[in-house]
PDB file of N, CA and C in Angstrom:
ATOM      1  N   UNK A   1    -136.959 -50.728-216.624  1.00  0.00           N
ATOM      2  CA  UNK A   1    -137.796 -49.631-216.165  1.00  0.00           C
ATOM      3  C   UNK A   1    -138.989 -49.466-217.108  1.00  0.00           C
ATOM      4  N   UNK A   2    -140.192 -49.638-216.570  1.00  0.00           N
ATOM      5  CA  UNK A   2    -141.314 -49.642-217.530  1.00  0.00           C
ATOM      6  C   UNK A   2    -141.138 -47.464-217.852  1.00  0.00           C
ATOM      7  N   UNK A   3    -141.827 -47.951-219.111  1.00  0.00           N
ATOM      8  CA  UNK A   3    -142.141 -46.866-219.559  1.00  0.00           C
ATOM      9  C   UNK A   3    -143.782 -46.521-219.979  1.00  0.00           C
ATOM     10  N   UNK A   4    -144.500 -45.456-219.930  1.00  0.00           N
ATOM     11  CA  UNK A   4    -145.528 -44.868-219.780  1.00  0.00           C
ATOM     12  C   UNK A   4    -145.705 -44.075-221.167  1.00  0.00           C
ATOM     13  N   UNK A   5    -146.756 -44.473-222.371  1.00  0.00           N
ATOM     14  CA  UNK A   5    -147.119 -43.485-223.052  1.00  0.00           C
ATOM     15  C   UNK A   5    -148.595 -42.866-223.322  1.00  0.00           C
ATOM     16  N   UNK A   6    -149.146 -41.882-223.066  1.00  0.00           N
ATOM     17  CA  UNK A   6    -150.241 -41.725-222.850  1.00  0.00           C
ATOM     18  C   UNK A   6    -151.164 -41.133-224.417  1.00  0.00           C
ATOM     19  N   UNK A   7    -152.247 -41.176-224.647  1.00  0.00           N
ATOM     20  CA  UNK A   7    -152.495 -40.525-226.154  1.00  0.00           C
ATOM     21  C   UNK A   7    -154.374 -40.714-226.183  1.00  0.00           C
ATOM     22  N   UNK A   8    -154.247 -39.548-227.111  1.00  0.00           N
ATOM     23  CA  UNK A   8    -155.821 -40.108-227.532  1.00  0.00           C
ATOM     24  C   UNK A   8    -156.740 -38.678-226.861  1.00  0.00           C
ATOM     25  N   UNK A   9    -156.128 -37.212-225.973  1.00  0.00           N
ATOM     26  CA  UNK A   9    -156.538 -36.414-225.851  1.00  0.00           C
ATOM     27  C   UNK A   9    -157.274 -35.580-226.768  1.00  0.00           C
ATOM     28  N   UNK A  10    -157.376 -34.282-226.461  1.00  0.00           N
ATOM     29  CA  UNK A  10    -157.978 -33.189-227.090  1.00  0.00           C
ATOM     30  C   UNK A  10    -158.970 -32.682-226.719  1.00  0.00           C
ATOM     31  N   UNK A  11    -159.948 -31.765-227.807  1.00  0.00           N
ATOM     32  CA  UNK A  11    -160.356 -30.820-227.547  1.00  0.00           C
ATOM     33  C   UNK A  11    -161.943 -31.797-228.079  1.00  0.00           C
ATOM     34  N   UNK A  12    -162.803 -31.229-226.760  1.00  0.00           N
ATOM     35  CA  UNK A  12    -163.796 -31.709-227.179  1.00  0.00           C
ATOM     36  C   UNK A  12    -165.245 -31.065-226.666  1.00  0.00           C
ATOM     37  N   UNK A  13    -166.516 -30.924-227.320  1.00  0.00           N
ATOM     38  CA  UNK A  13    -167.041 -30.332-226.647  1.00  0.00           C
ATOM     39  C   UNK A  13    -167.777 -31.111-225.507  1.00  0.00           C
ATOM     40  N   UNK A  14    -168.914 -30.292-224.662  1.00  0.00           N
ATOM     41  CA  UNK A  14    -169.468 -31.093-223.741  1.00  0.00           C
ATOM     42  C   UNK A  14    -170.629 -31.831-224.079  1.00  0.00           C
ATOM     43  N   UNK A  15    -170.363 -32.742-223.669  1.00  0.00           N
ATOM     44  CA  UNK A  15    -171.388 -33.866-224.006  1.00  0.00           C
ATOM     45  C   UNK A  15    -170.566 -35.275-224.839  1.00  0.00           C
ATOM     46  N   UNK A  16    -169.612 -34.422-225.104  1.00  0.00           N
ATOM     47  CA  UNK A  16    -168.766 -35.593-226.505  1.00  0.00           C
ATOM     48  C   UNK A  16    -167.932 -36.582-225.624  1.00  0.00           C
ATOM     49  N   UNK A  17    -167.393 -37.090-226.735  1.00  0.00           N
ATOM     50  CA  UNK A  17    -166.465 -38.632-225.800  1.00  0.00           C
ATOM     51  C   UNK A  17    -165.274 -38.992-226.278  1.00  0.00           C
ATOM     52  N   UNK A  18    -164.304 -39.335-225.669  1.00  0.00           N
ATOM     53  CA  UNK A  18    -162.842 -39.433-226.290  1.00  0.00           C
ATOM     54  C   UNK A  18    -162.444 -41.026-225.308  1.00  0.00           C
ATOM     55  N   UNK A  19    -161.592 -41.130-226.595  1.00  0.00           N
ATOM     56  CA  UNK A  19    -161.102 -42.772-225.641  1.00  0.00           C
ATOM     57  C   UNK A  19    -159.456 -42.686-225.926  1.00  0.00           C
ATOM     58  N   UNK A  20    -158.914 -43.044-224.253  1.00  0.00           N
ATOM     59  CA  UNK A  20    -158.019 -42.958-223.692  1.00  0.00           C
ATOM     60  C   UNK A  20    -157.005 -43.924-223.886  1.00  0.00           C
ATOM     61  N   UNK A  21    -155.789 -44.220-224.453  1.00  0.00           N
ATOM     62  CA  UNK A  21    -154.896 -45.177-224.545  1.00  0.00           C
ATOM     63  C   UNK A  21    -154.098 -44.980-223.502  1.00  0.00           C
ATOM     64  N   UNK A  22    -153.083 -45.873-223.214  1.00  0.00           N
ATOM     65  CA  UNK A  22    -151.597 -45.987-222.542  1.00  0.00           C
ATOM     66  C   UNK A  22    -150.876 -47.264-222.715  1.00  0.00           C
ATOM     67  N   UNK A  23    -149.905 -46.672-223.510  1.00  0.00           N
ATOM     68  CA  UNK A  23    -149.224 -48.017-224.077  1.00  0.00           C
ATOM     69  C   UNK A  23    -147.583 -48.367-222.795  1.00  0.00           C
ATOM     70  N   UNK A  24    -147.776 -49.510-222.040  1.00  0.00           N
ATOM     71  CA  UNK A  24    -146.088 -49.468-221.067  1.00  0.00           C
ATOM     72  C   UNK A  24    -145.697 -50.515-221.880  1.00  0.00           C
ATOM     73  N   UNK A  25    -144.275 -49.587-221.669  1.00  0.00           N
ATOM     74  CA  UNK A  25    -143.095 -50.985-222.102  1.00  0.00           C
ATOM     75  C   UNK A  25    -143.290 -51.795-220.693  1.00  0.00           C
ATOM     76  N   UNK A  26    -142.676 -53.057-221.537  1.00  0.00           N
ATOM     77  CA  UNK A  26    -142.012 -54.112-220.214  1.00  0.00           C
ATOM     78  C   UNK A  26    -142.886 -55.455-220.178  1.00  0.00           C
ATOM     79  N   UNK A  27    -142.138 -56.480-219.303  1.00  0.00           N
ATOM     80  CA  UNK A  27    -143.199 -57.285-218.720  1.00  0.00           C
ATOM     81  C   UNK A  27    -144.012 -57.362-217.754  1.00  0.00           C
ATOM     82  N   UNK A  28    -143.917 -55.902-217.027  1.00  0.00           N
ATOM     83  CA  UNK A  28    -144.566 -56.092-215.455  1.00  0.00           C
ATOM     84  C   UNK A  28    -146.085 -55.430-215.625  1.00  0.00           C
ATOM     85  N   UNK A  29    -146.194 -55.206-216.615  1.00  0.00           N
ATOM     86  CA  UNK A  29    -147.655 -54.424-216.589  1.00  0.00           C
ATOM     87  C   UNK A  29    -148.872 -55.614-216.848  1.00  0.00           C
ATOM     88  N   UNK A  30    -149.089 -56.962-217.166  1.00  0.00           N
ATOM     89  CA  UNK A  30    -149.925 -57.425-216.888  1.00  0.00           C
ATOM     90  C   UNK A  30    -149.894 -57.645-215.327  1.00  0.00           C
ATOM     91  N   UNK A  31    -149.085 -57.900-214.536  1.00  0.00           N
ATOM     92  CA  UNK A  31    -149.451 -58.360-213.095  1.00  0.00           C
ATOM     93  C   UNK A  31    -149.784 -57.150-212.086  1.00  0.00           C
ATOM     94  N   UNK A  32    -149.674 -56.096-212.627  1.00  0.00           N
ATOM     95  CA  UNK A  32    -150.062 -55.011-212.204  1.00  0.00           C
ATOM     96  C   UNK A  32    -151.334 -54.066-211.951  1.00  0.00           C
ATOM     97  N   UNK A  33    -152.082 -54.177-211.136  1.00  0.00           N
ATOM     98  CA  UNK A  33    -153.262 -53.245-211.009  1.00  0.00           C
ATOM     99  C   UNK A  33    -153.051 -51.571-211.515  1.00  0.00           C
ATOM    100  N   UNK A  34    -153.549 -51.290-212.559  1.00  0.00           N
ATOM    101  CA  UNK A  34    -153.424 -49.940-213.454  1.00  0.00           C
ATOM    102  C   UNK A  34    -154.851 -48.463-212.808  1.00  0.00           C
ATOM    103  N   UNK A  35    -154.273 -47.792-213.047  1.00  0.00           N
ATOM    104  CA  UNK A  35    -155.090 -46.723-212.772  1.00  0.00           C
ATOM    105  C   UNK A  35    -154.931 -45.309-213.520  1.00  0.00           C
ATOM    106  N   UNK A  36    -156.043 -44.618-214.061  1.00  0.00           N
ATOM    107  CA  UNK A  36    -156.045 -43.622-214.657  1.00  0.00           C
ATOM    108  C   UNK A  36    -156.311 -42.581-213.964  1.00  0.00           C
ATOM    109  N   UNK A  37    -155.080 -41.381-213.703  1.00  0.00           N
ATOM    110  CA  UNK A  37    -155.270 -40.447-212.807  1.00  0.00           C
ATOM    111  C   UNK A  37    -155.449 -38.966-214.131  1.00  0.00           C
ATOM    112  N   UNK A  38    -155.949 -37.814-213.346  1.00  0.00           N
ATOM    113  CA  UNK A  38    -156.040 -36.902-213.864  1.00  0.00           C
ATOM    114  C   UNK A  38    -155.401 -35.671-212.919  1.00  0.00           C
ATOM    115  N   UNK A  39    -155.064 -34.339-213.656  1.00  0.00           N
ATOM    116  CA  UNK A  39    -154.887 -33.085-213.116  1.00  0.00           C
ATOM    117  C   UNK A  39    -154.761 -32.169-213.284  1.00  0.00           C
ATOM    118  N   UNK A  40    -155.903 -31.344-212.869  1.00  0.00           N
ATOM    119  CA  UNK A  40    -156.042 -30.335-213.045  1.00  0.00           C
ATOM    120  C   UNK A  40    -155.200 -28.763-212.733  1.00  0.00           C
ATOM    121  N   UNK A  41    -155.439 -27.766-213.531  1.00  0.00           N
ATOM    122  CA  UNK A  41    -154.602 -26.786-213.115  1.00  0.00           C
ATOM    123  C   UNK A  41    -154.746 -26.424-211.868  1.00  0.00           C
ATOM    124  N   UNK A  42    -153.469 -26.252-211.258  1.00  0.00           N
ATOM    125  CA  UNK A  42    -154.020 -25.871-209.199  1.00  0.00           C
ATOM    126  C   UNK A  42    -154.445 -26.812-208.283  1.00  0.00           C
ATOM    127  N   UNK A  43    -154.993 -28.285-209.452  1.00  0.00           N
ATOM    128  CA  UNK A  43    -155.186 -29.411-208.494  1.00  0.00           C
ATOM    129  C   UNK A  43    -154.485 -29.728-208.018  1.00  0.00           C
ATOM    130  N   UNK A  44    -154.478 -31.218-207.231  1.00  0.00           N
ATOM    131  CA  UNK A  44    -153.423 -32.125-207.270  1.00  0.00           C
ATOM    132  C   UNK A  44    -154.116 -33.285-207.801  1.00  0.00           C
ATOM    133  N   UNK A  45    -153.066 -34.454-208.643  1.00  0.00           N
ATOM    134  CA  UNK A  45    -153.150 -35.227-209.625  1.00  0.00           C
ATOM    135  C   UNK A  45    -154.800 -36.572-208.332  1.00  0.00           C
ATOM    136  N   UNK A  46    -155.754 -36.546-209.194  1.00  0.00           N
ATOM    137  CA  UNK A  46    -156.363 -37.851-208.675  1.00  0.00           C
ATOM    138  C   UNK A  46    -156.835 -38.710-209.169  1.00  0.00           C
ATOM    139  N   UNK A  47    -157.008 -40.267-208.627  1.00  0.00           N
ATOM    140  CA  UNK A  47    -157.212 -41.196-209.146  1.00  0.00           C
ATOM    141  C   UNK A  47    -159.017 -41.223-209.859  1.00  0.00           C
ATOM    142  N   UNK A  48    -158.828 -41.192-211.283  1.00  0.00           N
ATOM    143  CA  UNK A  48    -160.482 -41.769-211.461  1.00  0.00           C
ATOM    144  C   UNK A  48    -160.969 -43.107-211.619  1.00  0.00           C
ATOM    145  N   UNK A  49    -159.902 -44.106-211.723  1.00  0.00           N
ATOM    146  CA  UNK A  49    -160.342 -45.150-212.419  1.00  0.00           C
ATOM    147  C   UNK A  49    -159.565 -45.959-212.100  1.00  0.00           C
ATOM    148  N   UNK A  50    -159.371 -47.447-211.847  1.00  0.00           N
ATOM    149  CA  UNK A  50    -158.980 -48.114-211.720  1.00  0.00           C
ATOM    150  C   UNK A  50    -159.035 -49.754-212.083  1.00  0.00           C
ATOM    151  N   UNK A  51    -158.188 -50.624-212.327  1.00  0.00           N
ATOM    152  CA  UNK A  51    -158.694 -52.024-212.640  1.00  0.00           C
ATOM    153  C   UNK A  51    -157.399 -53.015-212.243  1.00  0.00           C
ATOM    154  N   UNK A  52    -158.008 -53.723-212.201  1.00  0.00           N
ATOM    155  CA  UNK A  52    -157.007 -55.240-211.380  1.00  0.00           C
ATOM    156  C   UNK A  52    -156.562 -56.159-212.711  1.00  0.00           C
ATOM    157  N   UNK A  53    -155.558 -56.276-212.321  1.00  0.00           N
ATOM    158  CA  UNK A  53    -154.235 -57.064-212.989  1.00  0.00           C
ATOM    159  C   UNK A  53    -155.119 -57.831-214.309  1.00  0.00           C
ATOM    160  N   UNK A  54    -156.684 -58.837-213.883  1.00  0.00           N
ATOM    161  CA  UNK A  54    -157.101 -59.435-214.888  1.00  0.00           C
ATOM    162  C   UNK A  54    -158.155 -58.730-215.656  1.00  0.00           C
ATOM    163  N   UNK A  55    -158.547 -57.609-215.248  1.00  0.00           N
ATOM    164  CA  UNK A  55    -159.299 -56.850-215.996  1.00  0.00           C
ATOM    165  C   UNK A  55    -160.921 -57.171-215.563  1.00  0.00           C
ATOM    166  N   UNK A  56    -161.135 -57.922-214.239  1.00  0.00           N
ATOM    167  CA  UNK A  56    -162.220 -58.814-214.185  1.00  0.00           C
ATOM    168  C   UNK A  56    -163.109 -57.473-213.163  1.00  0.00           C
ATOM    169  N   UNK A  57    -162.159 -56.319-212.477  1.00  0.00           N
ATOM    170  CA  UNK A  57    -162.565 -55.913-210.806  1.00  0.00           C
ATOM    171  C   UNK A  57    -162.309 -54.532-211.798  1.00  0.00           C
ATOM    172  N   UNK A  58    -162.800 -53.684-211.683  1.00  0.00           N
ATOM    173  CA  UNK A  58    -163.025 -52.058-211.911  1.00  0.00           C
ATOM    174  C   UNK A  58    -163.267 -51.247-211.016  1.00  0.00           C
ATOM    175  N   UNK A  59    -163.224 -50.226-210.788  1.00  0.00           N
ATOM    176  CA  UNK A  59    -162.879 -48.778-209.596  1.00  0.00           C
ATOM    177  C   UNK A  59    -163.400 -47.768-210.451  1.00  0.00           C
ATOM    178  N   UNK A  60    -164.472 -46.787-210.156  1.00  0.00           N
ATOM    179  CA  UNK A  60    -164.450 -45.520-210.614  1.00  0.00           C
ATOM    180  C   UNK A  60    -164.653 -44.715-209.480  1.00  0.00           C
ATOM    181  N   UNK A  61    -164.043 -43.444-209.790  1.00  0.00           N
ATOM    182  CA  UNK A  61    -164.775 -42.095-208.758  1.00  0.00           C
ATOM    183  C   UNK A  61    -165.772 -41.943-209.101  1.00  0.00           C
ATOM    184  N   UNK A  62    -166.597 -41.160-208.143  1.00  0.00           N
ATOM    185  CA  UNK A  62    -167.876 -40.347-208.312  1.00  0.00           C
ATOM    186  C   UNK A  62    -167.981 -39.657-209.090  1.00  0.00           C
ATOM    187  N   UNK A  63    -167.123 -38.714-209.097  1.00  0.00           N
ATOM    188  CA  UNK A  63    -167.262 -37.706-210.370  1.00  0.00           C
ATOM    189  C   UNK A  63    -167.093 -38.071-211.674  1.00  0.00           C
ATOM    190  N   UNK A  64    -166.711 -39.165-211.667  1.00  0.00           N
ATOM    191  CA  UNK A  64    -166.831 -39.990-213.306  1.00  0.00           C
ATOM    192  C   UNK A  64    -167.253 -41.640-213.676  1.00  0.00           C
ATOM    193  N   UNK A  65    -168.043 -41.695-212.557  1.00  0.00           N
ATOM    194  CA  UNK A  65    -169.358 -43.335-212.394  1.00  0.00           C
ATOM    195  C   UNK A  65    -170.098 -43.213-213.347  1.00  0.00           C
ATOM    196  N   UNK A  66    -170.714 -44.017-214.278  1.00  0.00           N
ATOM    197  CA  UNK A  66    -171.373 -43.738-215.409  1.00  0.00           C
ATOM    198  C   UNK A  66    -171.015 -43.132-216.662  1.00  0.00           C
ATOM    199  N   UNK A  67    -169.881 -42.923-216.334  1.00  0.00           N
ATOM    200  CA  UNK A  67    -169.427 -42.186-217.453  1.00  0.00           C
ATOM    201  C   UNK A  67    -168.329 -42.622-218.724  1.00  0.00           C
ATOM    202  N   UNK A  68    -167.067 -42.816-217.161  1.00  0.00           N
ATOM    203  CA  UNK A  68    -165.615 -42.953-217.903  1.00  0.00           C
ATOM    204  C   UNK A  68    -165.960 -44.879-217.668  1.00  0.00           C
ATOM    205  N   UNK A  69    -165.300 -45.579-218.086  1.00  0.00           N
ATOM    206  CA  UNK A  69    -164.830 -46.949-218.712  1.00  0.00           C
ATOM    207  C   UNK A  69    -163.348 -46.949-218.550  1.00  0.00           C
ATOM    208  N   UNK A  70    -162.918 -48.036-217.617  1.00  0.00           N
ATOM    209  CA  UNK A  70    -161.683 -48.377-217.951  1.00  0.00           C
ATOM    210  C   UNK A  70    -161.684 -50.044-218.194  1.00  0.00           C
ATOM    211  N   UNK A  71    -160.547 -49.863-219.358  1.00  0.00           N
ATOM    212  CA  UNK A  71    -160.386 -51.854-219.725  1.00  0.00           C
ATOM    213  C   UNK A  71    -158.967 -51.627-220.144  1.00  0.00           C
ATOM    214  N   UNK A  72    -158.656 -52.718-220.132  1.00  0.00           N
ATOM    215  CA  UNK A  72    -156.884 -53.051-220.524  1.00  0.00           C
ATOM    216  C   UNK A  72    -156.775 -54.669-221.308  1.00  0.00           C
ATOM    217  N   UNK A  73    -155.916 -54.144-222.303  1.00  0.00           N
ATOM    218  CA  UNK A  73    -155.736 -55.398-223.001  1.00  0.00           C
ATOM    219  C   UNK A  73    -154.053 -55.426-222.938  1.00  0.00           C
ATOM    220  N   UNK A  74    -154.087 -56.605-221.882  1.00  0.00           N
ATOM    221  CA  UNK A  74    -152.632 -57.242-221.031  1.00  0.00           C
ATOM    222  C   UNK A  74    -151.971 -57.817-222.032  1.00  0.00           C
ATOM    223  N   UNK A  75    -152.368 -58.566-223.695  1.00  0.00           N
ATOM    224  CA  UNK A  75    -151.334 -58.434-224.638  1.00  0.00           C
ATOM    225  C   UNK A  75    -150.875 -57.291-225.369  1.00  0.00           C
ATOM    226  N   UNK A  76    -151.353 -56.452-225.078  1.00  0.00           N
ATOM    227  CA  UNK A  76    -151.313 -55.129-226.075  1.00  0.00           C
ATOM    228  C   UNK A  76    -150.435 -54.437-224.712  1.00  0.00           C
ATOM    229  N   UNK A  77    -150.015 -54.561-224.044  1.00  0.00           N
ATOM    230  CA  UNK A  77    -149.472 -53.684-222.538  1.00  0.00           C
ATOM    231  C   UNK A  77    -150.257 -52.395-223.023  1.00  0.00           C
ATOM    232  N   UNK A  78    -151.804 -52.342-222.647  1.00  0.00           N
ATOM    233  CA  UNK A  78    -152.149 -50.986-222.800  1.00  0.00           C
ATOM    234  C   UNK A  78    -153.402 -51.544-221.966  1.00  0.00           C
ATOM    235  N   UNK A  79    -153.776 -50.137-221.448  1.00  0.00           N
ATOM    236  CA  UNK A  79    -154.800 -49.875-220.485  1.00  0.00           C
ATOM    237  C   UNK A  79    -155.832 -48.616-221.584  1.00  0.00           C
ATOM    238  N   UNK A  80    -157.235 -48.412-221.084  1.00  0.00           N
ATOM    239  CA  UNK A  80    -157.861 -47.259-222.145  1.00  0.00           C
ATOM    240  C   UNK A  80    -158.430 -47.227-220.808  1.00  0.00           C
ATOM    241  N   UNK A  81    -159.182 -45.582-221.550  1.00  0.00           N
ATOM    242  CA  UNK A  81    -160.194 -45.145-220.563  1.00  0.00           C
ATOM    243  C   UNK A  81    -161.178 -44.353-221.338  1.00  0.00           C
ATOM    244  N   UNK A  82    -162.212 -44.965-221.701  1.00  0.00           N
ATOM    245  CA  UNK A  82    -163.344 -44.453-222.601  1.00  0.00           C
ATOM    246  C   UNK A  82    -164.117 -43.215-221.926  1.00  0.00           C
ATOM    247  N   UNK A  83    -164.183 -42.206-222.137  1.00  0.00           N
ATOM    248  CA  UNK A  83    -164.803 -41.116-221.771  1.00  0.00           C
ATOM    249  C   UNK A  83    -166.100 -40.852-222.528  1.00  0.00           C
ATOM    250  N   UNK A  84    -167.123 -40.882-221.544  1.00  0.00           N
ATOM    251  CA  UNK A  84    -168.594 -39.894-222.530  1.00  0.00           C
ATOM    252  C   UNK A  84    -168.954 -39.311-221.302  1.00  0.00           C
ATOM    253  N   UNK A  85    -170.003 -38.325-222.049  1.00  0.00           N
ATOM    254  CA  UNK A  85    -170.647 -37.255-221.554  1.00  0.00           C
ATOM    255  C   UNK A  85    -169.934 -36.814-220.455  1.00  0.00           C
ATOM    256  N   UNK A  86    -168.744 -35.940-221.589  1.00  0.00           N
ATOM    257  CA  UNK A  86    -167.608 -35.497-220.988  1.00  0.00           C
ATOM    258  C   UNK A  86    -168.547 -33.807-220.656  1.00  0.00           C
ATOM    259  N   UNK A  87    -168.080 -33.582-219.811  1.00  0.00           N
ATOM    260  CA  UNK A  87    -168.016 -31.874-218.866  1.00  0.00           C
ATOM    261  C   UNK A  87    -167.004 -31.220-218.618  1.00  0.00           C
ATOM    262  N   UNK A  88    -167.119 -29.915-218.895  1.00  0.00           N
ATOM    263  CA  UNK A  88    -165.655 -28.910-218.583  1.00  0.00           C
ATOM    264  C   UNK A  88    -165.259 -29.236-217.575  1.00  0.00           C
ATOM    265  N   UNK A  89    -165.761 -29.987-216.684  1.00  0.00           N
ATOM    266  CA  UNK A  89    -165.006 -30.098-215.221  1.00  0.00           C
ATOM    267  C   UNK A  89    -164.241 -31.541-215.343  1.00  0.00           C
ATOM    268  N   UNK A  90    -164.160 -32.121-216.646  1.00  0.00           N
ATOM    269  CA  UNK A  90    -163.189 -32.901-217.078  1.00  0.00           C
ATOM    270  C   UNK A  90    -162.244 -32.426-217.373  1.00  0.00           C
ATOM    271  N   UNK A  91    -161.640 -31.338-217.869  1.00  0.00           N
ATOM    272  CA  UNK A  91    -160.755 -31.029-218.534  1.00  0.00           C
ATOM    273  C   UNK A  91    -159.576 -31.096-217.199  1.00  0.00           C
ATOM    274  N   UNK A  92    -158.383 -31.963-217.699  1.00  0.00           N
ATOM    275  CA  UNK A  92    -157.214 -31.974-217.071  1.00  0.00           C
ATOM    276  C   UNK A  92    -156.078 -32.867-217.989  1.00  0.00           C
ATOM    277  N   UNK A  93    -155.041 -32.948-217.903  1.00  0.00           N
ATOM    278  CA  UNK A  93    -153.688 -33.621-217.878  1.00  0.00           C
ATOM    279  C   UNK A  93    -154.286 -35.248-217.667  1.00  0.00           C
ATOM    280  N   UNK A  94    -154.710 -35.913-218.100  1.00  0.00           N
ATOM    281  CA  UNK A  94    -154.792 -37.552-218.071  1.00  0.00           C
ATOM    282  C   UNK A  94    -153.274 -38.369-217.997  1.00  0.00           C
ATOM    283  N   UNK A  95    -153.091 -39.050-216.830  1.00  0.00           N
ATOM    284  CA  UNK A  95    -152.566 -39.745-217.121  1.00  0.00           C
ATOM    285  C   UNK A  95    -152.568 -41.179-216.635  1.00  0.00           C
ATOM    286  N   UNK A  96    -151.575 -42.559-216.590  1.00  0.00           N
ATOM    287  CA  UNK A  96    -151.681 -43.753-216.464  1.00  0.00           C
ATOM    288  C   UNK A  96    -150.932 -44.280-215.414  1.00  0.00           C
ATOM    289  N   UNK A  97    -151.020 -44.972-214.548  1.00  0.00           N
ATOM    290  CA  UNK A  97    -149.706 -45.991-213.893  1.00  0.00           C
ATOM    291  C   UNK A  97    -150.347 -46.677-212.882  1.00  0.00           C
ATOM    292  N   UNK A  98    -149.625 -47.835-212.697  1.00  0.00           N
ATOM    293  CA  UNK A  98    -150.503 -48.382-211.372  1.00  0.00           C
ATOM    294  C   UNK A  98    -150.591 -48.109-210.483  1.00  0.00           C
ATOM    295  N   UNK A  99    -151.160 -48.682-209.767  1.00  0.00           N
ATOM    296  CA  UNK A  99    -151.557 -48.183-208.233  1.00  0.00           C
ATOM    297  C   UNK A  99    -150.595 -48.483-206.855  1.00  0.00           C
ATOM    298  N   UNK A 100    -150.287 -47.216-206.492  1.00  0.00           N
ATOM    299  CA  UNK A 100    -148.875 -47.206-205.697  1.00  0.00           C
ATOM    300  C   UNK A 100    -149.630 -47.179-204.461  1.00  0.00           C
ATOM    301  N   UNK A 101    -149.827 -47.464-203.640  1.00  0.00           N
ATOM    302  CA  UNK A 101    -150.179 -47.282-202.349  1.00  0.00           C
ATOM    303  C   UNK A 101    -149.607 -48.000-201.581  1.00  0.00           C
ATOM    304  N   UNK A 102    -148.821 -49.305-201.960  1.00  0.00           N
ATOM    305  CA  UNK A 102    -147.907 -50.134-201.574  1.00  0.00           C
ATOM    306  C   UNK A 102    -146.647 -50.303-201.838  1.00  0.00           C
ATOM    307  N   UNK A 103    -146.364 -50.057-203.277  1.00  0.00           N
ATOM    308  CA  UNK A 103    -145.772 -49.676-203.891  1.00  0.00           C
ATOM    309  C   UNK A 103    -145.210 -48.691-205.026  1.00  0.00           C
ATOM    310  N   UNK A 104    -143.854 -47.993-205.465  1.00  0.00           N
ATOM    311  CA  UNK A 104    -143.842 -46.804-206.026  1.00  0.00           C
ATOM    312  C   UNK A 104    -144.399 -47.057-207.465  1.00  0.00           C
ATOM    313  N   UNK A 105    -144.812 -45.596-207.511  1.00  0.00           N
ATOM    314  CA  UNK A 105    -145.455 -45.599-209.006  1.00  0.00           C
ATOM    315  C   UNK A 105    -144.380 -45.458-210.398  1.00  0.00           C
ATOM    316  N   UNK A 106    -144.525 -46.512-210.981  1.00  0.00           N
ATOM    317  CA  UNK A 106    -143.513 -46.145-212.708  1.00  0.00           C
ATOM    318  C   UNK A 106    -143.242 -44.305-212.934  1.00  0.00           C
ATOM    319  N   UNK A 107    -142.182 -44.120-213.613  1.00  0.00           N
ATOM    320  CA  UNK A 107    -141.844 -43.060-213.831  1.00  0.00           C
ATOM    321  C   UNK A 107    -143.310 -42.530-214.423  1.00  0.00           C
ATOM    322  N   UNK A 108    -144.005 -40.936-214.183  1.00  0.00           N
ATOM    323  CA  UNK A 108    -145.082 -40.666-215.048  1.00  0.00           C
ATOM    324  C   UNK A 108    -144.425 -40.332-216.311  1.00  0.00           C
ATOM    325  N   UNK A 109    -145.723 -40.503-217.190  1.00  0.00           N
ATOM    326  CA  UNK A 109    -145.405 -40.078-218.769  1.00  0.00           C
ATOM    327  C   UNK A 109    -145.587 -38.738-218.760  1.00  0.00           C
ATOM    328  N   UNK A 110    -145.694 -38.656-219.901  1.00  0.00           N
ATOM    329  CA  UNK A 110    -146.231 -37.154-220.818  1.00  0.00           C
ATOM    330  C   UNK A 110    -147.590 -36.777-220.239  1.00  0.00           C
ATOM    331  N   UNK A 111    -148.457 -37.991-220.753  1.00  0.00           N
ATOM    332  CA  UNK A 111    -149.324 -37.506-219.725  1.00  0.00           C
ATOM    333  C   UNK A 111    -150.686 -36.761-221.025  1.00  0.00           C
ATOM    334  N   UNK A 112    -151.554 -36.804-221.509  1.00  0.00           N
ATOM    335  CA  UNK A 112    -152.578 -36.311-222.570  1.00  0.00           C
ATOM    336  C   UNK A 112    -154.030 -35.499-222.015  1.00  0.00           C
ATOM    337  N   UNK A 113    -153.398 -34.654-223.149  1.00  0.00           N
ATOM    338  CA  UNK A 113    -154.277 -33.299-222.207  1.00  0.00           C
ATOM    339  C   UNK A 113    -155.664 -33.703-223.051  1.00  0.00           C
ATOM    340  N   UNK A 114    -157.056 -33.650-222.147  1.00  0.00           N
ATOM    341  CA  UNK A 114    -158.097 -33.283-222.351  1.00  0.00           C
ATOM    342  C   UNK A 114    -158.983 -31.965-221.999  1.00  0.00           C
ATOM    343  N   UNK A 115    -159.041 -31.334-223.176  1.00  0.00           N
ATOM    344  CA  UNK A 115    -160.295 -30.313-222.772  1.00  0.00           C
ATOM    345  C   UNK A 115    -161.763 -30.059-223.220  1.00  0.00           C
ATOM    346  N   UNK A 116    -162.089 -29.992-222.603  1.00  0.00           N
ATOM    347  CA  UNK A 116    -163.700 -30.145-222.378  1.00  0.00           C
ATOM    348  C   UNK A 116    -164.276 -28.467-222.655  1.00  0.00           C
ATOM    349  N   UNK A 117    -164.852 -28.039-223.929  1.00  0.00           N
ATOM    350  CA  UNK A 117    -164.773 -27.287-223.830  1.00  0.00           C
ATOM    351  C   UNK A 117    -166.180 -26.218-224.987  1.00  0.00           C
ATOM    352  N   UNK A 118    -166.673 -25.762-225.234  1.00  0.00           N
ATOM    353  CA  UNK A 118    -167.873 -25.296-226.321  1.00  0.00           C
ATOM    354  C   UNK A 118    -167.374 -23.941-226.960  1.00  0.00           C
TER     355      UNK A 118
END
């Protein structure tokens, strides 16, 4: 059972930039397309980011194009997600796992809170 650890949150003001780890156990996380979801209080959890198994194909939302960065280094079983010109309307619960739409998603982690905040 892969496992999910997420890190690298906090408190930051607007404009500033924080970079996102997630370390999975196991062997299945290189063949796996990864995605960095977020959620907010009252939200529901959504996908911002995304990348394919070789790290070659990338996905962002709108609300964070230009901004957030995702890369994964498949010997390190970790995925990041570089954040700048972060905005309070960043602030949520970050977290990691691949992309289930076909299949179920790994247990979620903990999960690393970012706030965006002056």
């Amino acid at each position: 059972q892969v496992q999910l650890v997420e890190s690298g949150g906090g408190l930051v003001q607007p404009g500033g930039s924080l970079r996102l780890s997630c370390k999975a156990s196991g062997s299945a996380f290189s063949i796996n397309p990864m995605g960095w979801y977020r959620q907010a209080p009252g939200k529901e959890r959504e996908l911002v980011a995304s990348i394919f198994s070789g790290g070659s194909i990338t996905k962002s939302a709108d609300s964070v194009k230009g901004r957030f960065t995702i890369s994964r280094d498949n010997a390190k079983n970790t995925v990041y997600l570089q954040m700048t010109s972060l905005k309070p309307e960043d602030t949520a619960v970050y977290y990691c796992n691949r992309l289930h739409s076909t299949v179920p998603p790994w247990p979620w982690g903990q999960g690393t809170q970012v706030t965006v905040s002056s």
